[in-house]
Structures are given as structure tokens and as C-alpha cells.
N, C-alpha and C. Protein backbone atom coordinates (compact mmCIF):
# COMPACT_ATOMS: atom_id res chain seq x y z
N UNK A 1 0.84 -1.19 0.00
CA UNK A 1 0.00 0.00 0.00
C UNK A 1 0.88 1.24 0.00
N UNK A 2 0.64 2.65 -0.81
CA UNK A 2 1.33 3.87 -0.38
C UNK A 2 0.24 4.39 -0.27
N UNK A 3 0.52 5.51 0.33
CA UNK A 3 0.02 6.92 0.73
C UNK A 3 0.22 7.68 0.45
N UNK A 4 -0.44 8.60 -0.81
CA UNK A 4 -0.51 9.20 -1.40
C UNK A 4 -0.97 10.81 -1.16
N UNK A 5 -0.37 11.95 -1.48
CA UNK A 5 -1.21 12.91 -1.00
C UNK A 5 -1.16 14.13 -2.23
N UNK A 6 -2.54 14.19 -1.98
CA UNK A 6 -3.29 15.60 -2.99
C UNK A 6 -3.49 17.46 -2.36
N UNK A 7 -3.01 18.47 -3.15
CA UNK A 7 -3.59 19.51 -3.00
C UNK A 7 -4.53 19.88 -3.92
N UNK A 8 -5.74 20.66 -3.20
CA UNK A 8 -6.66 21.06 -3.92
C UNK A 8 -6.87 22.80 -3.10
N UNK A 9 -7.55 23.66 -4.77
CA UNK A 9 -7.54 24.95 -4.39
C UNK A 9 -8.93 25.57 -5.12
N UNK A 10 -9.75 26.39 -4.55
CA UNK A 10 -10.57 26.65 -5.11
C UNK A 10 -10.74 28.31 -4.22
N UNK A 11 -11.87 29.21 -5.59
CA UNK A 11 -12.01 30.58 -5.34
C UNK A 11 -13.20 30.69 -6.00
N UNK A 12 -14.08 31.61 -5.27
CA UNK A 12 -15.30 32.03 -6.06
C UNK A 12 -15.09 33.74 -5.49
N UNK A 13 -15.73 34.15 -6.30
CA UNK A 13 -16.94 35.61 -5.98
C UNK A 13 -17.77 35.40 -5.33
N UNK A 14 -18.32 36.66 -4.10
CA UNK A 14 -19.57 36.74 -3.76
C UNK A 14 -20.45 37.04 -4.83
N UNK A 15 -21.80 37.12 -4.37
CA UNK A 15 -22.28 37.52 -5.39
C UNK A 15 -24.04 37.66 -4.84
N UNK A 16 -25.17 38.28 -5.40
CA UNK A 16 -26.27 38.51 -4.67
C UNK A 16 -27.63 37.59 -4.63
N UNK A 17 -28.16 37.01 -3.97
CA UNK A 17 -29.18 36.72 -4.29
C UNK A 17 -28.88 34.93 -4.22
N UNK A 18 -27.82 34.38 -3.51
CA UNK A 18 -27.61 33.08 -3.81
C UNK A 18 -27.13 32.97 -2.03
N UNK A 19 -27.48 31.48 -2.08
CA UNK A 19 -27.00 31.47 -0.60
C UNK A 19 -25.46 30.99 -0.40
N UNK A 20 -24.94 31.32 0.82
CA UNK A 20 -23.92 30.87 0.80
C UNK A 20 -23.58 29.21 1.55
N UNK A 21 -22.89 28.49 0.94
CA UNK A 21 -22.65 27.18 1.04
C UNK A 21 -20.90 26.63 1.26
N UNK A 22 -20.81 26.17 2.73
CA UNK A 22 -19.28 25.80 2.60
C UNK A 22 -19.47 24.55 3.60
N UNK A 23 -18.85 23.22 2.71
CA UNK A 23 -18.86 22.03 3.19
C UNK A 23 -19.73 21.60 3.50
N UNK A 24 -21.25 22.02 2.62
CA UNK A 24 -22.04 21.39 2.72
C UNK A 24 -23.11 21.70 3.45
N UNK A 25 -22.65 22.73 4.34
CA UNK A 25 -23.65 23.98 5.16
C UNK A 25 -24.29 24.92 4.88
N UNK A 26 -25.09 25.04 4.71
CA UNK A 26 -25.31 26.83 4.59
C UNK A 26 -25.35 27.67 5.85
N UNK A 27 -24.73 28.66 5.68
CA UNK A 27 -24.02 29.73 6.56
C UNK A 27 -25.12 30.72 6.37
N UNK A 28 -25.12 31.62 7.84
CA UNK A 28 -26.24 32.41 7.37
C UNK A 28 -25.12 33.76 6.92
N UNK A 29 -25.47 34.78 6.08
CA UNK A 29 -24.47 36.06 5.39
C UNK A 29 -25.79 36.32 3.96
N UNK A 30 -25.24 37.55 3.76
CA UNK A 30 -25.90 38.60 3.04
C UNK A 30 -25.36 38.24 1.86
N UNK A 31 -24.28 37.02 1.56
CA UNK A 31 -24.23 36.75 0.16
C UNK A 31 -23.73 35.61 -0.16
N UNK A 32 -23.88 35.45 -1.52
CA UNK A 32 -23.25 33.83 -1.82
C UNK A 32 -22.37 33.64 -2.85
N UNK A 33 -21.76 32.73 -2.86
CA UNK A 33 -20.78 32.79 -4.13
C UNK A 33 -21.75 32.57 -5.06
N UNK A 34 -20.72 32.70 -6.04
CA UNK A 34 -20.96 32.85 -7.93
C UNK A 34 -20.09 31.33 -8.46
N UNK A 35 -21.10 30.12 -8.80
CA UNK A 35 -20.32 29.33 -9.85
C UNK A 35 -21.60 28.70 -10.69
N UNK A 36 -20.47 27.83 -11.17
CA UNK A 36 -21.54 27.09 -11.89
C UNK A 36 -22.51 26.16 -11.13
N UNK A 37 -21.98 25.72 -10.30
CA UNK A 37 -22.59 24.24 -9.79
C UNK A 37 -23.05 25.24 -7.91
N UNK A 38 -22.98 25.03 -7.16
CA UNK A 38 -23.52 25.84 -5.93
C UNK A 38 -22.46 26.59 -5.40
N UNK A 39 -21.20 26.25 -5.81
CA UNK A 39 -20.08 27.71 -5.68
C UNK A 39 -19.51 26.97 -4.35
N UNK A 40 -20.00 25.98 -3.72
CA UNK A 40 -19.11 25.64 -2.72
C UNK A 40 -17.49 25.53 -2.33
N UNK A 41 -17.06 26.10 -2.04
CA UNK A 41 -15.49 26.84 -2.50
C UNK A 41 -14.58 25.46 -1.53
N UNK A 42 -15.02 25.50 -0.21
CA UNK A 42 -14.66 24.51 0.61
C UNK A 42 -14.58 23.15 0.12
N UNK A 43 -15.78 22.74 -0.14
CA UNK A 43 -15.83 21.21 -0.64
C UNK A 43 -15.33 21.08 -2.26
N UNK A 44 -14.99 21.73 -2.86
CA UNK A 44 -14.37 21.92 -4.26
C UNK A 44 -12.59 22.07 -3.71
N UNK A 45 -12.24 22.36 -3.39
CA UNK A 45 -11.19 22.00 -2.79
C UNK A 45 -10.66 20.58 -2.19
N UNK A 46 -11.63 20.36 -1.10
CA UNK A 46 -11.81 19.19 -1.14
C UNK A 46 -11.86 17.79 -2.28
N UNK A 47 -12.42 18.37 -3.12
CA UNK A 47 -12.60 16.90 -4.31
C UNK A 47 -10.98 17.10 -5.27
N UNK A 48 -10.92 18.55 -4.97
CA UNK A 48 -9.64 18.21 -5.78
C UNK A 48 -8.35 17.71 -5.17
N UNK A 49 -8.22 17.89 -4.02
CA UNK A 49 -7.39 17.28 -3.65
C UNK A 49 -7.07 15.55 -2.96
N UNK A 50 -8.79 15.31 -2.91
CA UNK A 50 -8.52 13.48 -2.87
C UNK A 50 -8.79 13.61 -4.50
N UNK A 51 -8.93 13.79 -5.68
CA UNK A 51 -8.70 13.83 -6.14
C UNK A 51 -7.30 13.34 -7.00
N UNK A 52 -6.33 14.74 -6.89
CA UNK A 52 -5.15 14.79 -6.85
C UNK A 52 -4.30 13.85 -5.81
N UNK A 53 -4.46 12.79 -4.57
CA UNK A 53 -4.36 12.33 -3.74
C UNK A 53 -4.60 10.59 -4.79
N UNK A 54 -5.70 10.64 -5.78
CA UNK A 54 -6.08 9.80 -6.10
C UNK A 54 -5.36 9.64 -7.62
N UNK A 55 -4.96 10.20 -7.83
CA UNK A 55 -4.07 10.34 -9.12
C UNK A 55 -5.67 10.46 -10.47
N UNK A 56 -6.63 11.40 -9.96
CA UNK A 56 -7.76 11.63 -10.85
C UNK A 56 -8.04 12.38 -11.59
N UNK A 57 -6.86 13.37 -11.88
CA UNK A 57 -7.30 14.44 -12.80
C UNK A 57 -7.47 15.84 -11.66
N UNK A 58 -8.44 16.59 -11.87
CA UNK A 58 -9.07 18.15 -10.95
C UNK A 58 -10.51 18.09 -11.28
N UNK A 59 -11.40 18.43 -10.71
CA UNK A 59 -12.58 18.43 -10.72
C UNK A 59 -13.21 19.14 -11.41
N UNK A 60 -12.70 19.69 -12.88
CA UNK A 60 -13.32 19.36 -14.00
C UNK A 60 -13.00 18.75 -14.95
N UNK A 61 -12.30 17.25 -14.31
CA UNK A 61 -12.05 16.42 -15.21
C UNK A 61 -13.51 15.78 -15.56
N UNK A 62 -14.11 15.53 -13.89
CA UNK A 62 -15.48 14.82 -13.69
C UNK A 62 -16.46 15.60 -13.87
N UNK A 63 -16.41 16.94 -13.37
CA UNK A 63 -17.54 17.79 -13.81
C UNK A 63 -17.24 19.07 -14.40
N UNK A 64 -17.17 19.02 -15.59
CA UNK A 64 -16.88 20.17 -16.23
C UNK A 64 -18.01 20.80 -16.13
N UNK A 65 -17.18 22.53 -16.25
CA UNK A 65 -18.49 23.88 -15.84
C UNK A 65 -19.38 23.86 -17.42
N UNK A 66 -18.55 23.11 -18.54
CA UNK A 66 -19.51 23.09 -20.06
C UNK A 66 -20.23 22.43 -19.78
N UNK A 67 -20.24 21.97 -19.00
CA UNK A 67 -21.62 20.49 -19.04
C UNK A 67 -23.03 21.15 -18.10
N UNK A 68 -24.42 21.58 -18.76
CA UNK A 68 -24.84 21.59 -18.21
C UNK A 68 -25.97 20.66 -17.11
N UNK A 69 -25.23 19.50 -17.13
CA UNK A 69 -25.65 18.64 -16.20
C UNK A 69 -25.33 19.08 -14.41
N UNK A 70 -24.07 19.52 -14.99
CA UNK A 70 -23.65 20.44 -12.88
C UNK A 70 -24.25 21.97 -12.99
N UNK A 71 -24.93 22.19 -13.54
CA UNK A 71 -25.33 23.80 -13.30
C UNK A 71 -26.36 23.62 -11.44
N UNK A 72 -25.90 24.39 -10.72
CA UNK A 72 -26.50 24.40 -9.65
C UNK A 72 -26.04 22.88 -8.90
N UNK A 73 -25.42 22.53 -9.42
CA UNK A 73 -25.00 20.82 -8.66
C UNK A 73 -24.77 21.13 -7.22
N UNK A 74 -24.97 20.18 -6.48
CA UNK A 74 -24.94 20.38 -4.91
C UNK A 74 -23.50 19.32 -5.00
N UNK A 75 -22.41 20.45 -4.45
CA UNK A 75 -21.10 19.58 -4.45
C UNK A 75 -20.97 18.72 -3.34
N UNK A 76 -21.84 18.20 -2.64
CA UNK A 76 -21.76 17.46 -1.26
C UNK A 76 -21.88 16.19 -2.16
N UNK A 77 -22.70 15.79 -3.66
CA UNK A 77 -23.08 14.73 -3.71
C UNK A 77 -22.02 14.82 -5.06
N UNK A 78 -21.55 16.14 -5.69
CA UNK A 78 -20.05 15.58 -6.18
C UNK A 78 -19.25 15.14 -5.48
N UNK A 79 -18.94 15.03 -4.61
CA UNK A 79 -17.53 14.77 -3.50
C UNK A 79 -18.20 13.32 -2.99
N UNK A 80 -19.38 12.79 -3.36
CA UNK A 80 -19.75 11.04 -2.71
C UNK A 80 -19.38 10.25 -4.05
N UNK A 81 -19.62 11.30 -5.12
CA UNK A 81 -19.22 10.83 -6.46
C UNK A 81 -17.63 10.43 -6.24
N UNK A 82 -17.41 11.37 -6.48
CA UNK A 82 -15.63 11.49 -5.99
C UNK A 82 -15.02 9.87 -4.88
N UNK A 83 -15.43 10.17 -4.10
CA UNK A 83 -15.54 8.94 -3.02
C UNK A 83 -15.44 7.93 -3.66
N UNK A 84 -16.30 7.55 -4.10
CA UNK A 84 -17.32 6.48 -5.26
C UNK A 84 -16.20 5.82 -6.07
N UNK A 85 -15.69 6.87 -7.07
CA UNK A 85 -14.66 6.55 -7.76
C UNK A 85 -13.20 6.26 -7.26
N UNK A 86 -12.86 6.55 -6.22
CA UNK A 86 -11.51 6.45 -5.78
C UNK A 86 -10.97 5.00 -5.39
N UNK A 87 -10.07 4.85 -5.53
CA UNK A 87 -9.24 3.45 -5.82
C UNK A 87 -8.42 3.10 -4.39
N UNK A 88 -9.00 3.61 -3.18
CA UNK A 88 -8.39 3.74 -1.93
C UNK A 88 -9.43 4.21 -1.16
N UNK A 89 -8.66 4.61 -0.11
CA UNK A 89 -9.41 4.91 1.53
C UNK A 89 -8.86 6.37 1.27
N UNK A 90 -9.38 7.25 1.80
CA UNK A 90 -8.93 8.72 2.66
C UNK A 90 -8.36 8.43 3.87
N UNK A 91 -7.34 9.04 4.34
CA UNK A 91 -6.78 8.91 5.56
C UNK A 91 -7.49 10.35 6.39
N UNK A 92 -6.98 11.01 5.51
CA UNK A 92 -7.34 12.40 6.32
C UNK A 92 -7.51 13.71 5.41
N UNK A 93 -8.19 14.41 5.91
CA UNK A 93 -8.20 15.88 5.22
C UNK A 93 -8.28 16.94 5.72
N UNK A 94 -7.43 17.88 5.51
CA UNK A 94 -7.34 19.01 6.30
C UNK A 94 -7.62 20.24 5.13
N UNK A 95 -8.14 20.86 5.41
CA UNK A 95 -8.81 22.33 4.91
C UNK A 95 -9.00 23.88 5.34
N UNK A 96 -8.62 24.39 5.00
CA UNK A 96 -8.38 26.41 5.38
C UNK A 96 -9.40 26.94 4.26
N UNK A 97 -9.98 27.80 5.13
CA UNK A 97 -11.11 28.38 3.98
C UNK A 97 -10.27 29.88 4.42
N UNK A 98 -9.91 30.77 3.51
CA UNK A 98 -9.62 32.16 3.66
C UNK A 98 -10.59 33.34 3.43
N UNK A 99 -11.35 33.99 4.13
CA UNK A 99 -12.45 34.98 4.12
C UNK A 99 -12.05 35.56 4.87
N UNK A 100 -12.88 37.10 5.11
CA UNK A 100 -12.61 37.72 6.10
C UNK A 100 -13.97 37.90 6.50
N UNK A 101 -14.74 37.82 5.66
CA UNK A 101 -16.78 37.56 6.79
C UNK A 101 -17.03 36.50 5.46
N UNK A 102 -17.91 35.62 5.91
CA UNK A 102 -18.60 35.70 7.92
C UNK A 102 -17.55 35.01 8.19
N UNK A 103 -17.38 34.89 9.71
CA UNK A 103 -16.94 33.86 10.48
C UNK A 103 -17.01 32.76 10.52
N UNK A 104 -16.11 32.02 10.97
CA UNK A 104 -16.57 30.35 10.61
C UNK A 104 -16.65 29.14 12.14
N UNK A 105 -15.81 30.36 13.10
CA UNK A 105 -15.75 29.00 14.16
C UNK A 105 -16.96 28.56 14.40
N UNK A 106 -18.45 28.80 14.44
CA UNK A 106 -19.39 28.27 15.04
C UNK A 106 -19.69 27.02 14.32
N UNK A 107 -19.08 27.09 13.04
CA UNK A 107 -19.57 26.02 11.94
C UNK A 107 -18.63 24.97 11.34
N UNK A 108 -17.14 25.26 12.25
CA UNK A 108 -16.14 24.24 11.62
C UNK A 108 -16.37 22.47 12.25
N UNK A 109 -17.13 22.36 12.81
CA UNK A 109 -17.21 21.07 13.23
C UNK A 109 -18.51 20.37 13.07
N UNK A 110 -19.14 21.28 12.39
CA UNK A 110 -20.74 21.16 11.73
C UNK A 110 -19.92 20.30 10.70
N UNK A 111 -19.29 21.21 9.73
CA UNK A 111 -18.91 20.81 8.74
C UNK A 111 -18.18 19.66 8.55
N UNK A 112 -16.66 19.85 9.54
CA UNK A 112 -16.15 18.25 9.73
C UNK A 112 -16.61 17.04 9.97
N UNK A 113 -17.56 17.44 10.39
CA UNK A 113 -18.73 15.91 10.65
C UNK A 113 -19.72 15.70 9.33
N UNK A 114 -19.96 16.28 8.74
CA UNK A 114 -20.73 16.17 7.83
C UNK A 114 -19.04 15.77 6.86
N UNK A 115 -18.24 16.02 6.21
CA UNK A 115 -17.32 15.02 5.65
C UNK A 115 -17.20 14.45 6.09
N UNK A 116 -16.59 13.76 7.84
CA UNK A 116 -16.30 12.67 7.82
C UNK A 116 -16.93 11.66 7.46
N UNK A 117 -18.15 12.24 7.74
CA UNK A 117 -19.60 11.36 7.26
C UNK A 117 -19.47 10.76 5.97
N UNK A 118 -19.08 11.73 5.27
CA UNK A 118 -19.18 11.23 3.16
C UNK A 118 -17.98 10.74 3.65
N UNK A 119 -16.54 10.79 3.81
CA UNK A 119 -15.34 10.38 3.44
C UNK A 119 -14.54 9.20 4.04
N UNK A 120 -15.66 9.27 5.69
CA UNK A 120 -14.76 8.08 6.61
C UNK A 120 -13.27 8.47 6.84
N UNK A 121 -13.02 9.75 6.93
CA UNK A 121 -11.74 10.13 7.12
C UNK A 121 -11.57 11.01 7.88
N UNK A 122 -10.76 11.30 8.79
CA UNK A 122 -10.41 12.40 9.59
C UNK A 122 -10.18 13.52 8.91
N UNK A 123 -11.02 14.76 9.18
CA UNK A 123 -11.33 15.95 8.56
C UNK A 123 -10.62 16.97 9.55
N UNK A 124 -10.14 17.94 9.07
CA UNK A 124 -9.73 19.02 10.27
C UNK A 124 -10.26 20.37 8.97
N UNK A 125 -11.25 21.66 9.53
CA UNK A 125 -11.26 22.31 8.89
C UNK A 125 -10.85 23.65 9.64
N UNK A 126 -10.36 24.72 8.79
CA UNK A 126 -9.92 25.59 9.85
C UNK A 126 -10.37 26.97 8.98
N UNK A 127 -9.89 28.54 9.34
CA UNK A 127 -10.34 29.02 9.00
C UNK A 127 -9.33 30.25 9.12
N UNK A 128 -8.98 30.94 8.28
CA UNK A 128 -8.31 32.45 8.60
C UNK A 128 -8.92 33.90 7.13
N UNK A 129 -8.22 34.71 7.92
CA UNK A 129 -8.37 36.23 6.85
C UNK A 129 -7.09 36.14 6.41
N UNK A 130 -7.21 37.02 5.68
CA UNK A 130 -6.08 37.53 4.22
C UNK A 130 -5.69 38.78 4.90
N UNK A 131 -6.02 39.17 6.55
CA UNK A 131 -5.30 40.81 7.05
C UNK A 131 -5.59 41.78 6.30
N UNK A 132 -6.84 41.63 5.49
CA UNK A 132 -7.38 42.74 4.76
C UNK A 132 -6.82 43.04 3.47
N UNK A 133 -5.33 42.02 2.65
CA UNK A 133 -5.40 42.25 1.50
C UNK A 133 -5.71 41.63 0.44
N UNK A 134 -5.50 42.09 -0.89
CA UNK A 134 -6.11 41.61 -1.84
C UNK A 134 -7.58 41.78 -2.23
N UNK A 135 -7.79 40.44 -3.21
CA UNK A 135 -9.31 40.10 -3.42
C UNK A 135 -10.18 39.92 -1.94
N UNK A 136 -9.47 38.87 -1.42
CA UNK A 136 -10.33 38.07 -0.24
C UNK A 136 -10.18 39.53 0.86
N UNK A 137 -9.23 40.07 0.95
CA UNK A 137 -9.25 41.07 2.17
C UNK A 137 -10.22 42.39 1.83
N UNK A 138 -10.55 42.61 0.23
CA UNK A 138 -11.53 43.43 0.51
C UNK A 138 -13.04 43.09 0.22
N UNK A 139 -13.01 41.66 0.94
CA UNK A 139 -14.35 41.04 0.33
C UNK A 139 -15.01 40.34 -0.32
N UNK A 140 -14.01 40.57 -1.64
CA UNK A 140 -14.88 40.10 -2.40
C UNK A 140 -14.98 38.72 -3.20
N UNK A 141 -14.95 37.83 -1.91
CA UNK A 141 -14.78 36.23 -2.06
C UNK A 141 -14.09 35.84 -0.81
N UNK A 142 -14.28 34.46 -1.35
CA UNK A 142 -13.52 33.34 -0.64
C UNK A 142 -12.60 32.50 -1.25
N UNK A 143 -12.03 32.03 -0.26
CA UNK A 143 -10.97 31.05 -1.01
C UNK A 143 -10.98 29.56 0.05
N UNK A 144 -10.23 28.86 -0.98
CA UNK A 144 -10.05 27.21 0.55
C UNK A 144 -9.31 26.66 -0.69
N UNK A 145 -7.93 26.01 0.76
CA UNK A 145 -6.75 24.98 0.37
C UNK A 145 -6.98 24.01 1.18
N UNK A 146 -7.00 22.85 0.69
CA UNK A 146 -7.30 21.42 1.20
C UNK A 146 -5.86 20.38 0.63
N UNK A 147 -5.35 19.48 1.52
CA UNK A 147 -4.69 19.10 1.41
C UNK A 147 -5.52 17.38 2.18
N UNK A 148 -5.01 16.60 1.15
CA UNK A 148 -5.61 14.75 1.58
C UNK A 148 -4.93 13.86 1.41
N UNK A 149 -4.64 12.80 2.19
CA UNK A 149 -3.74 11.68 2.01
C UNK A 149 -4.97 10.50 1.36
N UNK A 150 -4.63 9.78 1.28
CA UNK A 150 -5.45 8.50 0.69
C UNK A 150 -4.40 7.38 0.46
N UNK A 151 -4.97 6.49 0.82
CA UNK A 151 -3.96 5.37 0.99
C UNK A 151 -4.54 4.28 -0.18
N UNK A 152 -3.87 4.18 -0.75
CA UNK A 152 -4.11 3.50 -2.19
C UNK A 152 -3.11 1.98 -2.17
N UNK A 153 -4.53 0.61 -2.76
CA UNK A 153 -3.79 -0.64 -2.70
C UNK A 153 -3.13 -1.19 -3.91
């Protein structure tokens, strides 16, 4: 067996009138990202890096944004997809979402439980600001780096 490990990176825009969704939660905030599929920035990170962990391509190998089969896709049940296909176990996954609002501690272990749930793997999610620069420091988005081992036979 080795143990293999993936990074995955993902970024959206806020944007109006959409809710916001990270790891599968919805958060309560005055806005939501902008994608194709529900903009989940967190769990898109996530798939790419068991993914990349899985030697699978990036997550639009499996769901490309041309396809309108993922328009509005709920990425909780891309990432069981993901699961589904992988040729191993997850060991673990660790994840940083970078925003500066909303806040996240009330909801980081909402969330880790709800992956460990899909993944059977030890989840750690965490959370920081950008100190106010850039894109993410003046707002306008989010970001999340996920990093996953997977142990492949």
C-alpha cells in the first residue's frame, strides 16, 4: 500500500441573491458565491485534492463547468461521487477556507462531521483572513486549500 497525497484549491466571488454554502452547510451572510454548480469553495477543494491524492485528474475532469448537467450541482453529492470513484481509503483531510466575513468558528465542526460522514476520514477544517489584503481582504470572495492523504492498494 502507499500513501498518497493531494492539494486542492478553489475561489469564487460573492455575489447577490444566492445562498452561501461551505462544506455542505449553509451559513447564514448577506451573500453567496458565484459558480456554476452551488459555488461551494470549501468542498471543491476538497474533491480536488482526494482527487489529486487519487491520481484523478481536478474536478473538472469529472464535472466540467460546459456540461450543463452540474449547473447548480450540490457539491456534497459531487464529493460522494468522488468517493465512489476512488481506488483507496482517505486517511485524512485538512482544509483552510480564507475569508474575512462571515466567520466560521461556530460552523467548523458542523462541517467536519458532515465530511467525515461522506469520506470516513479524519477531517480538520480551519479558517483564517487575508489581514485585509487583496481580493479576499476586501471582500470580495472566498478562497479554501485542502490538502488529503489516501492510501491507495
Amino acid at each position: 500500500m502507499a500513501v498518497c497525497v493531494g492539494i486542492g484549491y478553489d475561489s469564487h466571488r460573492f455575489g447577490e441573491d444566492r445562498p452561501l454554502v461551505l462544506g455542505g452547510v449553509e451559513i447564514p451572510f448577506e451573500r453567496g458565491l458565484i459558480g456554476h454548480s452551488d459555488a461551494d469553495v470549501l468542498t471543491h477543494a476538497v474533491i480536488d485534492a482526494v482527487m489529486g491524492a487519487g491520481g484523478m485528474g481536478d474536478i473538472g475532469t469529472v464535472f466540467p463547468d460546459s456540461d450543463p448537467q452540474w449547473k447548480n450541482a450540490d457539491s456534497i453529492g459531487m464529493l460522494q461521487t468522488v468517493v465512489g470513484m476512488l481506488r483507496g481509503a482517505i486517511v485524512n483531510v485538512d482544509v483552510t477556507v480564507i475569508c474575512e466575513e462571515p466567520k466560521l468558528a461556530d460552523y467548523r465542526l458542523q462541517i467536519a462531521a458532515l465530511l467525515e460522514g461522506i469520506t470516513s476520514a479524519r477531517i480538520s477544517v480551519k479558517a483564517t483572513t487575508n489581514e485585509g489584503m487583496g481580493w479576499i481582504g476586501r471582500g470580495e470572495g472566498i478562497a479554501a486549500i485542502a490538502v488529503a492523504s489516501v492510501e491507495i492498494a
